[in-house]
C-alpha atoms as a PDB file:
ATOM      1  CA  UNK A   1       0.000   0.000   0.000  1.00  0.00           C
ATOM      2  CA  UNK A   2       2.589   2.589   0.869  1.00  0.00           C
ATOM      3  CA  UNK A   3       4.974   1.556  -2.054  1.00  0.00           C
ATOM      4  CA  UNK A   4       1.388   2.650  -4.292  1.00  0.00           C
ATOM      5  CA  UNK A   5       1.060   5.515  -2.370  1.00  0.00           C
ATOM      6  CA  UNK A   6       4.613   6.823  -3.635  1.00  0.00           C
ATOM      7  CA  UNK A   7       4.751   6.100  -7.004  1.00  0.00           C
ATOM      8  CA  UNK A   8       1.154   8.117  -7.066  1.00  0.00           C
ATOM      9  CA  UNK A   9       2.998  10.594  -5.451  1.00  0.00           C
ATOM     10  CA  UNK A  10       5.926  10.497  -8.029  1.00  0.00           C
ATOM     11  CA  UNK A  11       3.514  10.317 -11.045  1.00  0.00           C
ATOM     12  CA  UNK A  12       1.793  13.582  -9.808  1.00  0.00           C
ATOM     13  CA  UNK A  13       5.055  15.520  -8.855  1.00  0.00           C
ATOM     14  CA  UNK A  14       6.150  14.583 -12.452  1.00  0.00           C
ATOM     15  CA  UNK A  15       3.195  15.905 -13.848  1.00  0.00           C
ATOM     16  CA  UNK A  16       4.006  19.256 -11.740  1.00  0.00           C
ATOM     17  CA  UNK A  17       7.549  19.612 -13.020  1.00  0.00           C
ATOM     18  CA  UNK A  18       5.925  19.268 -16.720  1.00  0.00           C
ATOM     19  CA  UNK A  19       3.190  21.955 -16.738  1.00  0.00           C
ATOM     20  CA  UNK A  20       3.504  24.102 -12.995  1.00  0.00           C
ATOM     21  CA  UNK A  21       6.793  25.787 -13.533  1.00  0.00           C
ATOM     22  CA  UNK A  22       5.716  28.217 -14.996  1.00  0.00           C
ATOM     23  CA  UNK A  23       4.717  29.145 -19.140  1.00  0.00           C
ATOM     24  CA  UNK A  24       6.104  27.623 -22.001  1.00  0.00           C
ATOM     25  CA  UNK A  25       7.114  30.135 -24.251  1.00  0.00           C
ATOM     26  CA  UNK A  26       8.743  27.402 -26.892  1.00  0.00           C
ATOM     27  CA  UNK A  27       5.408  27.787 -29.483  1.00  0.00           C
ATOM     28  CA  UNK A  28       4.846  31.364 -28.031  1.00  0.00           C
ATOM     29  CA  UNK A  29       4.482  33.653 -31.604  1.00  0.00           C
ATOM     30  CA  UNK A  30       6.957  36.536 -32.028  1.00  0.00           C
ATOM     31  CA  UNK A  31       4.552  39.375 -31.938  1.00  0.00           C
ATOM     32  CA  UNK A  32       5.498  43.460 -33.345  1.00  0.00           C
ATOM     33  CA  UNK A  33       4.093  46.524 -33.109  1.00  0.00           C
ATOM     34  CA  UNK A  34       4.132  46.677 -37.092  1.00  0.00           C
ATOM     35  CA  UNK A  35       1.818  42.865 -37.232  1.00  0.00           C
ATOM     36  CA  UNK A  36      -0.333  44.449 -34.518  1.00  0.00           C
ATOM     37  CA  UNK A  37      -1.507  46.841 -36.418  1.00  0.00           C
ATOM     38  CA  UNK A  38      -3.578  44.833 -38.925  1.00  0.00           C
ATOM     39  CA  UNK A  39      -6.423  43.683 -37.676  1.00  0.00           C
ATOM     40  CA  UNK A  40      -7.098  40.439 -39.673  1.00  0.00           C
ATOM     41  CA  UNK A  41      -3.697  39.116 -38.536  1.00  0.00           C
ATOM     42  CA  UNK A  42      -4.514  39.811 -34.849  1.00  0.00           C
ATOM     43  CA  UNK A  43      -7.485  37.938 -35.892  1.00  0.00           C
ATOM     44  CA  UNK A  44      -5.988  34.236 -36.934  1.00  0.00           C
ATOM     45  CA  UNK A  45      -3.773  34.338 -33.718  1.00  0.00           C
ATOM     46  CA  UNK A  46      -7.008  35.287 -31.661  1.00  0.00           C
ATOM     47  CA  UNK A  47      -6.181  32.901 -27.982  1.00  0.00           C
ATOM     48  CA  UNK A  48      -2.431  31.961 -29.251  1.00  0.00           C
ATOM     49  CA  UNK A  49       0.450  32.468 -26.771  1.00  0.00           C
ATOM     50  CA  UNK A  50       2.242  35.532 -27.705  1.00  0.00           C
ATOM     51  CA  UNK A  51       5.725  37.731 -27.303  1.00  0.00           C
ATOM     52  CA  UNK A  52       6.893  40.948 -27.610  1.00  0.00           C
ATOM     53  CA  UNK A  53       9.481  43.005 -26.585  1.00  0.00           C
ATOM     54  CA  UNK A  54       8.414  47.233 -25.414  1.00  0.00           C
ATOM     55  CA  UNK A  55       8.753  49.358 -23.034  1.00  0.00           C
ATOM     56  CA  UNK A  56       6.444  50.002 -19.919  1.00  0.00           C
ATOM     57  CA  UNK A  57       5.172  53.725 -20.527  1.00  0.00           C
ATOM     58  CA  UNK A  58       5.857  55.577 -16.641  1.00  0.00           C
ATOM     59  CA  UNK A  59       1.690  56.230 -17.159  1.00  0.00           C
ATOM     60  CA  UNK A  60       0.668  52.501 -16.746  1.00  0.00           C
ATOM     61  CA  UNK A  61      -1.162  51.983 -13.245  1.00  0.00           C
ATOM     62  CA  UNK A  62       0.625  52.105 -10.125  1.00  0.00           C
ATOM     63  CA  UNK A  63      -1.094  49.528  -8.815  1.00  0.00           C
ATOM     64  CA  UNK A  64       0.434  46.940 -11.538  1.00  0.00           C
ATOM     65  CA  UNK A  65      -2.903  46.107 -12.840  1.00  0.00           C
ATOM     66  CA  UNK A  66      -2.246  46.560 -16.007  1.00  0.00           C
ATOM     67  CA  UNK A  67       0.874  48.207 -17.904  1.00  0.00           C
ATOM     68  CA  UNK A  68       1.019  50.102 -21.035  1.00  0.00           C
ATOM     69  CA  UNK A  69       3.626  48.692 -23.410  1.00  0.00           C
ATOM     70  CA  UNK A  70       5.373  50.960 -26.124  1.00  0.00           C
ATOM     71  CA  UNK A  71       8.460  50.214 -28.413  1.00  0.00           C
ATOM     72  CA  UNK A  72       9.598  53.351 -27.239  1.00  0.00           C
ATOM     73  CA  UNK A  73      11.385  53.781 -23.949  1.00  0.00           C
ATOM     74  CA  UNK A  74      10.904  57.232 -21.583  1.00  0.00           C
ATOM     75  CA  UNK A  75       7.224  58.094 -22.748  1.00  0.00           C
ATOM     76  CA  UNK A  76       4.756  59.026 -20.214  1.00  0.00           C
ATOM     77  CA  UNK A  77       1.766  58.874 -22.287  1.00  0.00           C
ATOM     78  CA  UNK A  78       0.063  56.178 -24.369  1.00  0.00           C
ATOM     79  CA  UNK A  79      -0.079  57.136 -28.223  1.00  0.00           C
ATOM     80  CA  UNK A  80      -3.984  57.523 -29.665  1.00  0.00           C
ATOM     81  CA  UNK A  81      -4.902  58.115 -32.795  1.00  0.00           C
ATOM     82  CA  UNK A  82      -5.577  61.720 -33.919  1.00  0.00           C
ATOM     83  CA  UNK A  83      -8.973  63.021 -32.249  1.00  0.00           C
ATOM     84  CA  UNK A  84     -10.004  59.227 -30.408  1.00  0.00           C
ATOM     85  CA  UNK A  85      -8.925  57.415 -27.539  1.00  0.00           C
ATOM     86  CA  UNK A  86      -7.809  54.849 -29.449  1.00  0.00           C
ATOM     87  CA  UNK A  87      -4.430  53.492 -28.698  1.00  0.00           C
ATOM     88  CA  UNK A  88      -1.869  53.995 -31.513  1.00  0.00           C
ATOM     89  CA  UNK A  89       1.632  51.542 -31.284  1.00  0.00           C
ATOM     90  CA  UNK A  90       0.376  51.244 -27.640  1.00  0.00           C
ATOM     91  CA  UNK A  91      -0.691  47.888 -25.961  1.00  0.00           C
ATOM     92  CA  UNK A  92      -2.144  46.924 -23.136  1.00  0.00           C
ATOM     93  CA  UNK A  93      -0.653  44.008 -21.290  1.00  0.00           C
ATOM     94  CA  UNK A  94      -2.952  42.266 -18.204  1.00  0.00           C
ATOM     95  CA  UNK A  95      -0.845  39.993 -15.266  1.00  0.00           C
ATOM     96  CA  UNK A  96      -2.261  36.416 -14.562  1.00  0.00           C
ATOM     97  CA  UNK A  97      -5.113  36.441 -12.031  1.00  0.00           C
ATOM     98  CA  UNK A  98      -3.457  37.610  -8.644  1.00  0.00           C
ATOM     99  CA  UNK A  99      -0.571  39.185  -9.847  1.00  0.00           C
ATOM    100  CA  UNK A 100       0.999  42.181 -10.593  1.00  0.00           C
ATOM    101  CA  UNK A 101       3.598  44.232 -12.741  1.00  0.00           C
ATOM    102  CA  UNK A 102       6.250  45.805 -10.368  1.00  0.00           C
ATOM    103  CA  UNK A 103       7.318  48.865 -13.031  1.00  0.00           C
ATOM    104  CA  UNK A 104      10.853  49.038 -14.643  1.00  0.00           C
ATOM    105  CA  UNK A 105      11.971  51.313 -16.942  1.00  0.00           C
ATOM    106  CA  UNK A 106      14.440  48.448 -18.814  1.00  0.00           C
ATOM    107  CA  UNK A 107      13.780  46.781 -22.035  1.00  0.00           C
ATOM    108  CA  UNK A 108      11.057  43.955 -21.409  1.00  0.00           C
ATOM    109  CA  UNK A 109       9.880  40.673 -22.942  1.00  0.00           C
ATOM    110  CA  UNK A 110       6.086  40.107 -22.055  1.00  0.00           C
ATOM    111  CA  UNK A 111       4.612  36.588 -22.719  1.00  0.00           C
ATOM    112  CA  UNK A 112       1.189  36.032 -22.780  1.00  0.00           C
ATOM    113  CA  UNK A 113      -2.208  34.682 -24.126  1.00  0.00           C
ATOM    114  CA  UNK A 114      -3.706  37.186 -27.140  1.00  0.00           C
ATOM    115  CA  UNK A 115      -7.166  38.280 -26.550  1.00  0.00           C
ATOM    116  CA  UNK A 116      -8.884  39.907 -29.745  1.00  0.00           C
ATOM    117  CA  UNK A 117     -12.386  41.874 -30.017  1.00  0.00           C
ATOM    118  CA  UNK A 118     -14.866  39.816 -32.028  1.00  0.00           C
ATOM    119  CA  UNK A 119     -14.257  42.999 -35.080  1.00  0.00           C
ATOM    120  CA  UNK A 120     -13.030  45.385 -36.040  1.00  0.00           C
ATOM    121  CA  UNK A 121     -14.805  48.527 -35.084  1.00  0.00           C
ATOM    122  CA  UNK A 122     -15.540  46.901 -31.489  1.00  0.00           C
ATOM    123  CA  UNK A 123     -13.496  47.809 -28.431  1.00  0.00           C
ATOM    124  CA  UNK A 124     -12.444  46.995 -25.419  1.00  0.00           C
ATOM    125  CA  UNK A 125     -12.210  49.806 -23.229  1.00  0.00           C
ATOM    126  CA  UNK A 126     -10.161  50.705 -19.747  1.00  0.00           C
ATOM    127  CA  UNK A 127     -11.135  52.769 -16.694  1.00  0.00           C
ATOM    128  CA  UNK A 128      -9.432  55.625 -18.202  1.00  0.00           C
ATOM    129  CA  UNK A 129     -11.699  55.518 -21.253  1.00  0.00           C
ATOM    130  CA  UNK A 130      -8.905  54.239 -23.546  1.00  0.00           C
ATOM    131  CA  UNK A 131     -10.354  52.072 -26.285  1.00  0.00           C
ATOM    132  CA  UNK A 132      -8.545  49.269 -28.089  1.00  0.00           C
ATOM    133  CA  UNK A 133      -9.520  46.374 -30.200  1.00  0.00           C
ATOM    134  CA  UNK A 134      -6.774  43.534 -28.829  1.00  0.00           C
ATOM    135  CA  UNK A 135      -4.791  43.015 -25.172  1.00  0.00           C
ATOM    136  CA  UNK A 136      -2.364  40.825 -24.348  1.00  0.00           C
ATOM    137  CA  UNK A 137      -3.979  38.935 -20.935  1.00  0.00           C
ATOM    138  CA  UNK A 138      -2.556  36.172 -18.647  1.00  0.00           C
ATOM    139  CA  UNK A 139       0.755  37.489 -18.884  1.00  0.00           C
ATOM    140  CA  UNK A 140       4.438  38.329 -16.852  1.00  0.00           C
ATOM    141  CA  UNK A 141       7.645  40.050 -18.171  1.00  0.00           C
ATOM    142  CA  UNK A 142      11.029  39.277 -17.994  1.00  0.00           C
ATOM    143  CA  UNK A 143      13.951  41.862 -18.414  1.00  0.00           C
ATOM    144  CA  UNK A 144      15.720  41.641 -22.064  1.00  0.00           C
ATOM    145  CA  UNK A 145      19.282  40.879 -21.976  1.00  0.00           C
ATOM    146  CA  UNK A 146      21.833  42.986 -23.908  1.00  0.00           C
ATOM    147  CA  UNK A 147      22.310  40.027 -26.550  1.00  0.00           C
ATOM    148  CA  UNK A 148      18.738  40.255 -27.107  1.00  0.00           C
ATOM    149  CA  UNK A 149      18.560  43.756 -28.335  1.00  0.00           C
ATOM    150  CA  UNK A 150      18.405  45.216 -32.091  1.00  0.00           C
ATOM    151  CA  UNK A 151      21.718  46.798 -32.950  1.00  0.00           C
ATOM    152  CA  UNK A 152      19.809  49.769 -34.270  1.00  0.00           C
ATOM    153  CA  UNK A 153      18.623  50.487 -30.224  1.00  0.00           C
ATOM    154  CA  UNK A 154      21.811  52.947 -30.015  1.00  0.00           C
ATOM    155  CA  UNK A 155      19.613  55.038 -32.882  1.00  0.00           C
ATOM    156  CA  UNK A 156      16.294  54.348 -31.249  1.00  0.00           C
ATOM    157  CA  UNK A 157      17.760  55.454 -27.714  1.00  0.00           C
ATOM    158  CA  UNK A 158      18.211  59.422 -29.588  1.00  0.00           C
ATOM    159  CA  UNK A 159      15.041  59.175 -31.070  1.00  0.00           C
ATOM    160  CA  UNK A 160      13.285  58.548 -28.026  1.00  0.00           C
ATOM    161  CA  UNK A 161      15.873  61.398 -25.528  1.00  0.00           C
ATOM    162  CA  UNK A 162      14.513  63.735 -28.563  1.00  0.00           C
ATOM    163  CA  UNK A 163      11.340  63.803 -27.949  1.00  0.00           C
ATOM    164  CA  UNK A 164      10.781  63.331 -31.060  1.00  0.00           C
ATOM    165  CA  UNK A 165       7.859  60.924 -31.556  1.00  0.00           C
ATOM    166  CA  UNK A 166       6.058  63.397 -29.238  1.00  0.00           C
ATOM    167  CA  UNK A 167       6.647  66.033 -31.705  1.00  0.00           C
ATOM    168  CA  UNK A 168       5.402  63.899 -34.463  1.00  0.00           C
ATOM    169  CA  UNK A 169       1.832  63.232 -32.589  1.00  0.00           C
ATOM    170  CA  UNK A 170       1.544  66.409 -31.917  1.00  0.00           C
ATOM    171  CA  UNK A 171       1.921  67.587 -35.598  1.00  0.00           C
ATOM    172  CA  UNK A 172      -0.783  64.553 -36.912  1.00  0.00           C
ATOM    173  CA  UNK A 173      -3.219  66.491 -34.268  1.00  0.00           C
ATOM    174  CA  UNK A 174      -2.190  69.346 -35.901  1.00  0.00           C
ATOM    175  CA  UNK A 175      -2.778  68.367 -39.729  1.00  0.00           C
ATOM    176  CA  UNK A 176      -5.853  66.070 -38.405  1.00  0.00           C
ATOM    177  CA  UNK A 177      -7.813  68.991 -37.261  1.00  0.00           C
ATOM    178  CA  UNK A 178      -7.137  71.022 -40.616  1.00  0.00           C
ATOM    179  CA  UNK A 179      -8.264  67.653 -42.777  1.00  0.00           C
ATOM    180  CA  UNK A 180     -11.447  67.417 -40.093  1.00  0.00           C
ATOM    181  CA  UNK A 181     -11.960  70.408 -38.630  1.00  0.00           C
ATOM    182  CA  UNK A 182     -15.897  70.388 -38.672  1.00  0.00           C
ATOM    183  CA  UNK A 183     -16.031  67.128 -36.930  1.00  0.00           C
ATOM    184  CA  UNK A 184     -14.627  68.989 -34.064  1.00  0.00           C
ATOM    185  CA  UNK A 185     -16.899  70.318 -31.230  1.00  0.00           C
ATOM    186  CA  UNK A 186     -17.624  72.404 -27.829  1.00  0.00           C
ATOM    187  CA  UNK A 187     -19.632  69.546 -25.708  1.00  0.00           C
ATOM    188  CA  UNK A 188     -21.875  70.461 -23.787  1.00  0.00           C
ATOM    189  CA  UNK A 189     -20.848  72.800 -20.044  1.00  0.00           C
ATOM    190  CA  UNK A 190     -22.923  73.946 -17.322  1.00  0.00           C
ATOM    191  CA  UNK A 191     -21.773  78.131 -16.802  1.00  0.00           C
ATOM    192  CA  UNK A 192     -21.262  79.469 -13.019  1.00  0.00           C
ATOM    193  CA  UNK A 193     -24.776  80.024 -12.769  1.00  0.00           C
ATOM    194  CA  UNK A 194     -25.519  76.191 -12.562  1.00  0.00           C
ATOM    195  CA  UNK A 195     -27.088  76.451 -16.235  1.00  0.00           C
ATOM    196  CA  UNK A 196     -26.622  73.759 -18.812  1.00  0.00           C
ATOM    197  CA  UNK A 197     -25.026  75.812 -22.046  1.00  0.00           C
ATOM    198  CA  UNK A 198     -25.164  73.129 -25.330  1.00  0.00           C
ATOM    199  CA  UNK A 199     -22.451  72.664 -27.367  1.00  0.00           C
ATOM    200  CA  UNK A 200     -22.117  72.731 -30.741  1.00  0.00           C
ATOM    201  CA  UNK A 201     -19.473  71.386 -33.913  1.00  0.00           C
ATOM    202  CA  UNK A 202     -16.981  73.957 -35.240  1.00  0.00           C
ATOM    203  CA  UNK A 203     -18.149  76.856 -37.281  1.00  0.00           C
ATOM    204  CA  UNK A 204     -15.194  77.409 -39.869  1.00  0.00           C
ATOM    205  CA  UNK A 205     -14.597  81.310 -38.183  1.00  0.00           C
ATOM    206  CA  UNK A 206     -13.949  78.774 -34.641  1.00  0.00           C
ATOM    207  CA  UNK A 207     -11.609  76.653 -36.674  1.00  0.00           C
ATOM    208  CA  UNK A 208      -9.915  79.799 -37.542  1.00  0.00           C
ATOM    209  CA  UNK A 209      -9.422  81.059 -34.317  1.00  0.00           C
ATOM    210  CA  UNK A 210      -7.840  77.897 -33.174  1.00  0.00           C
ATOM    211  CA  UNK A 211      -5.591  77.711 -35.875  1.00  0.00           C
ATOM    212  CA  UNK A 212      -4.559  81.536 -36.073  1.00  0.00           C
ATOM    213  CA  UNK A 213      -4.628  82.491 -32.494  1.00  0.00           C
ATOM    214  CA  UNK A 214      -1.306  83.142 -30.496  1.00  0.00           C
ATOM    215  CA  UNK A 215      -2.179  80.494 -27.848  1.00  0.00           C
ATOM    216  CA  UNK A 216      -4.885  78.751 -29.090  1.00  0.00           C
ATOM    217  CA  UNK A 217      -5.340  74.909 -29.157  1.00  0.00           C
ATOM    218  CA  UNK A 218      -3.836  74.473 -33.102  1.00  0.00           C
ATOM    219  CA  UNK A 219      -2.117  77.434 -33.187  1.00  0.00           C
ATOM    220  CA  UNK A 220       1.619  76.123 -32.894  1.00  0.00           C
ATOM    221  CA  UNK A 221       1.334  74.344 -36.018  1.00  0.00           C
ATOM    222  CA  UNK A 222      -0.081  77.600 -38.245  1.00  0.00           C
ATOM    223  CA  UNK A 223       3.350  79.296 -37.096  1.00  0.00           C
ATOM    224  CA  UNK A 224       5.669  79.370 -40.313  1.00  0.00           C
ATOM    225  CA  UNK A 225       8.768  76.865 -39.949  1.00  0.00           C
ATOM    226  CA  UNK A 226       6.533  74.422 -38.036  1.00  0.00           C
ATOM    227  CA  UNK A 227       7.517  71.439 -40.208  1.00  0.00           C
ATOM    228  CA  UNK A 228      10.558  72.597 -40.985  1.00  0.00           C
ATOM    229  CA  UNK A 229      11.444  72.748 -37.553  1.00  0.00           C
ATOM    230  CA  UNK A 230      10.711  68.949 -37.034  1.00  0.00           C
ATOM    231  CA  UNK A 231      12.921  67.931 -40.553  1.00  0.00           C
ATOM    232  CA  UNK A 232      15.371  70.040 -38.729  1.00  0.00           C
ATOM    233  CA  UNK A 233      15.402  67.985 -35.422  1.00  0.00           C
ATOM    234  CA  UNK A 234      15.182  64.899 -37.195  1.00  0.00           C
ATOM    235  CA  UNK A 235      17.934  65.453 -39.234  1.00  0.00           C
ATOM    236  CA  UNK A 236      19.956  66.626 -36.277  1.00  0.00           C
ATOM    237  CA  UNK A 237      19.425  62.852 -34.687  1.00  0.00           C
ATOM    238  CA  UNK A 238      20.990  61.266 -37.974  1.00  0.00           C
ATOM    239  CA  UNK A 239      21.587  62.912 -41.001  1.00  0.00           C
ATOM    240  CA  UNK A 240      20.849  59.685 -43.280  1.00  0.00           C
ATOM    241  CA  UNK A 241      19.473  56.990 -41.780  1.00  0.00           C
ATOM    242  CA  UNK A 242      15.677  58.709 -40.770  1.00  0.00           C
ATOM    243  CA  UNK A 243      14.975  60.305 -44.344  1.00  0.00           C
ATOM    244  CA  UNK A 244      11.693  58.096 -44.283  1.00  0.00           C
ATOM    245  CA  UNK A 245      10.409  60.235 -41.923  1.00  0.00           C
ATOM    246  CA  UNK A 246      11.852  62.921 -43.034  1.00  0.00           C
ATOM    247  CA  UNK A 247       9.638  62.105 -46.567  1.00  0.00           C
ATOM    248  CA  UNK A 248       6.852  61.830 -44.187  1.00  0.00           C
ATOM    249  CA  UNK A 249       6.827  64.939 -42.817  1.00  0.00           C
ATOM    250  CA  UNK A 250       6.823  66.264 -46.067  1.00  0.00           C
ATOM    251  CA  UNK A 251       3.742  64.513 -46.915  1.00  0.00           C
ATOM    252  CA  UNK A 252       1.773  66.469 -43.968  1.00  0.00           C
ATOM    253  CA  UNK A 253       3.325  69.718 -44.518  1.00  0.00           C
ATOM    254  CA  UNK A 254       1.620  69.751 -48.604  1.00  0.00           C
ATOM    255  CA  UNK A 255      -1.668  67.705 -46.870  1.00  0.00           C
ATOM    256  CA  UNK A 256      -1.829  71.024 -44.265  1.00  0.00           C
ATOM    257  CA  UNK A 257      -1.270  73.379 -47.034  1.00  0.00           C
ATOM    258  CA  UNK A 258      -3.598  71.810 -48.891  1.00  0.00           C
ATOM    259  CA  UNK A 259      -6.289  71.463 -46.202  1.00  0.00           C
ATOM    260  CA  UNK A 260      -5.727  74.790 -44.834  1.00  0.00           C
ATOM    261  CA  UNK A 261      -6.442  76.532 -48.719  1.00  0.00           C
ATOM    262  CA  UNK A 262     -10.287  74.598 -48.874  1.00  0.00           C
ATOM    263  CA  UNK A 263     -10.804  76.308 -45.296  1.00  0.00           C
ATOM    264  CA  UNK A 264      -9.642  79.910 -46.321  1.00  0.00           C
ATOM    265  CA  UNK A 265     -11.152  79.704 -49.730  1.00  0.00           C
ATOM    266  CA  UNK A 266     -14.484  78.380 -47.951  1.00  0.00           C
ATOM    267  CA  UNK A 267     -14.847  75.071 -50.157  1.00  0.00           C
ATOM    268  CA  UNK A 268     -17.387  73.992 -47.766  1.00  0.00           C
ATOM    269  CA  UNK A 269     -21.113  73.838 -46.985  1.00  0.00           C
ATOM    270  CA  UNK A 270     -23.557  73.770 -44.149  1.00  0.00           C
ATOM    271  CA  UNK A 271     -26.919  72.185 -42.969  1.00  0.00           C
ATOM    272  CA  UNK A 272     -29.460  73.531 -40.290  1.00  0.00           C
ATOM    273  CA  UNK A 273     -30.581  69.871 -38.502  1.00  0.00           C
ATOM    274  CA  UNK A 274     -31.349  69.430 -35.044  1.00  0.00           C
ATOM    275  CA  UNK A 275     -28.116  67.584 -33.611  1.00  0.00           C
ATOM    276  CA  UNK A 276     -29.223  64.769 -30.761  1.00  0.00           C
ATOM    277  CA  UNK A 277     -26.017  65.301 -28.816  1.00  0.00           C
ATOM    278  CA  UNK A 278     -26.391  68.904 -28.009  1.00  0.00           C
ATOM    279  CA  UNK A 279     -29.969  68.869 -27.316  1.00  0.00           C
ATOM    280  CA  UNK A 280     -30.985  71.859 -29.864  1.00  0.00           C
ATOM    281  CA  UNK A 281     -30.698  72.892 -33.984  1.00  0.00           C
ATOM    282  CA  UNK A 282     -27.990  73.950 -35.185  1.00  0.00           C
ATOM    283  CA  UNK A 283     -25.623  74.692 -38.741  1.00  0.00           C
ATOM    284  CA  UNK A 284     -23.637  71.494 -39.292  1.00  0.00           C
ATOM    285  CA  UNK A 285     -20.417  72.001 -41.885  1.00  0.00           C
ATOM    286  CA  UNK A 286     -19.522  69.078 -44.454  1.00  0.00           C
ATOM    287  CA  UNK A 287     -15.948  70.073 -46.099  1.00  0.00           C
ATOM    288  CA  UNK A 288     -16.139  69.177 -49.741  1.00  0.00           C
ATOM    289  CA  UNK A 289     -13.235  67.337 -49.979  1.00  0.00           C
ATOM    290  CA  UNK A 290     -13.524  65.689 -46.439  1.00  0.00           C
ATOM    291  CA  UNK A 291     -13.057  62.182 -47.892  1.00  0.00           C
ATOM    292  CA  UNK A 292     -10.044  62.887 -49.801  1.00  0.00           C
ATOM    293  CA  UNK A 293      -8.347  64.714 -46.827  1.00  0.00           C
ATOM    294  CA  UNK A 294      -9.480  62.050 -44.680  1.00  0.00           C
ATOM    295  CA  UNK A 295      -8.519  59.791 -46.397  1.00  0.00           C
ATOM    296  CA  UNK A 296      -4.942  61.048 -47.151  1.00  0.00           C
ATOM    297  CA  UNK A 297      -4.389  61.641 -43.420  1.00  0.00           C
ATOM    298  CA  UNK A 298      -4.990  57.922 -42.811  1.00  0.00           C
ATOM    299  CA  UNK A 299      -3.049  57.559 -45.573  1.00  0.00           C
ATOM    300  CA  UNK A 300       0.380  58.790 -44.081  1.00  0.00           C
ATOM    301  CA  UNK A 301      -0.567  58.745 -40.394  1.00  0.00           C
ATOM    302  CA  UNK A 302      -0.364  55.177 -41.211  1.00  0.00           C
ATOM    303  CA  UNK A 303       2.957  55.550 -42.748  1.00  0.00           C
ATOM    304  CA  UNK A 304       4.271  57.069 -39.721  1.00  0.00           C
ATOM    305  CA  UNK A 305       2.375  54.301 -37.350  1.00  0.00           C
ATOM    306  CA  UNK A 306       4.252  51.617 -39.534  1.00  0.00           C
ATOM    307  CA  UNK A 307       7.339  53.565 -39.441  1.00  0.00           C
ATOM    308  CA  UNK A 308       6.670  53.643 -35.837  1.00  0.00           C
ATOM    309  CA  UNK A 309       6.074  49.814 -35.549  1.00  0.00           C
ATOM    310  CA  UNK A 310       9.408  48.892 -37.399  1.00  0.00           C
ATOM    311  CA  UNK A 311      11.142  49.630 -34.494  1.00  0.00           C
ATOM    312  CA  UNK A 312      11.934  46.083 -33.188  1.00  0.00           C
ATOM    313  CA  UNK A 313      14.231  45.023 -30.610  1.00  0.00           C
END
């Protein structure tokens, strides 16, 4: 009986050693910020063991709850698309049930299960009312070793002291609000007397004053030798080896020229409807190009998000 007794005993502490210590990271797919990005992809690995190497951004809860991971170390901030809360070459990364991420400001591999929305235009959504469409769940970290670093991180590491990316969102806000301006709106406030005032969407004299303004919200990037300013910096990290984004910026400098022309020569038109969110009737602008600057914005925002994404370590 008690020889029985210890080879059940044997049998289950093998079966501990195979699958308790911890996860097996052998099948694990190599996850980037670039493949993360398309949607269908995410898709057809939807529940598959992942990796991927990132940063933790110094915003991510202190609680360890949850970490926001970035391929781009000393940022503060997750990245959103232009005008949403949706998270741009930003993750989110959940621990296993009970556990938590201590923070670190090192290079990081996370491992963990992939957990996709059932489409595209769904979202999962955070308690600070960031939306995103995939998370990594189930997950820990362990710190990168030297050997396991891209020997382009040297370049990466000026990019990121720069400041530069943060410069770069900062102009797409810029050029998105001159492609979309009328999309834009004043919600609605209650004034000092306690009474509710309702908003409204941007009349183009608003858009304007935003834009032309010393001080205003857009008003940095209607100053002349705004883009030439960021070619400058960029070109003062490497001479050579960034003139992709260098191209880039080019692209959004003749979009905002172009953008900014169909709102001073008035190339749009407007609609008295009653507008549920604000409560009240009201003009409503349509830009009659809005499609085609849209859609060129997209165009090389995505550009600069793949550009973005390429950065592997």
């Amino acid at each position: 009986m008690t020889r029985r007794i210890l080879c059940l005993f044997f049998a289950v502490l093998s079966l501990f050693l195979m699958f308790g210590c911890g996860t097996n990271t052998e099948d694990a797919i190599k996850l980037s910020f670039k493949s993360a990005s398309t949607y269908d992809y995410l898709k057809s690995i939807d529940g598959k063991t992942v990796t991927i190497n990132g940063y933790m951004a110094t915003s991510s809860p202190v609680d360890g709850s949850f970490m926001f991971l970035m391929n781009l170390p000393y940022q503060s901030c997750p990245f959103c698309v232009p005008n949403t809360s949706q998270l741009s070459n930003t993750m989110e990364v959940y621990p296993k049930k009970g556990d938590s991420f201590p923070y670190t400001t090192q290079a990081i591999k996370v491992t963990g299960k992939l957990e996709v929305a059932p489409s595209e235009n769904e979202f999962f959504t955070d308690k600070y009312g960031y939306e995103f469409n995939f998370k990594i769940v189930d997950a820990d970290y362990t710190i990168l070793k030297s050997d396991e670093i891209s020997s382009d991180i040297a370049l990466w590491q000026e990019v990121a002291e720069s400041d530069l990316v943060t410069d770069m969102y900062a102009m797409y806000d810029y050029v998105n609000f001159l492609c979309a301006w009328n999309t834009y709106y004043v919600n609605n406030y209650t004034d000092a007397n306690g009474n509710t005032v309702p908003g409204y969407y941007l009349y183009p004299q608003d858009a304007i004053n935003y834009l032309t303004k010393d001080g205003a919200q857009w008003n940095y990037g209607y100053k002349d030798g705004y883009f030439d300013g960021i070619i400058a910096k960029i070109k003062s990290i490497d001479e050579s080896k960034l003139n992709d984004l260098v191209s880039n910026v080019e692209k959004a400098k003749s979009l905002a020229e172009k953008a900014l022309k169909e709102l001073n020569d008035g190339n749009y038109t407007s609609e008295y409807k009653y507008v549920e969110m604000f409560g009240k009737s009201d003009y409503v602008y349509t830009l009659n190009k809005g499609d085609e600057l849209k859609g060129e914005m997209d165009q090389i925002y995505m550009e600069f998000s793949n550009w973005l994404g390429n950065w592997e370590m």
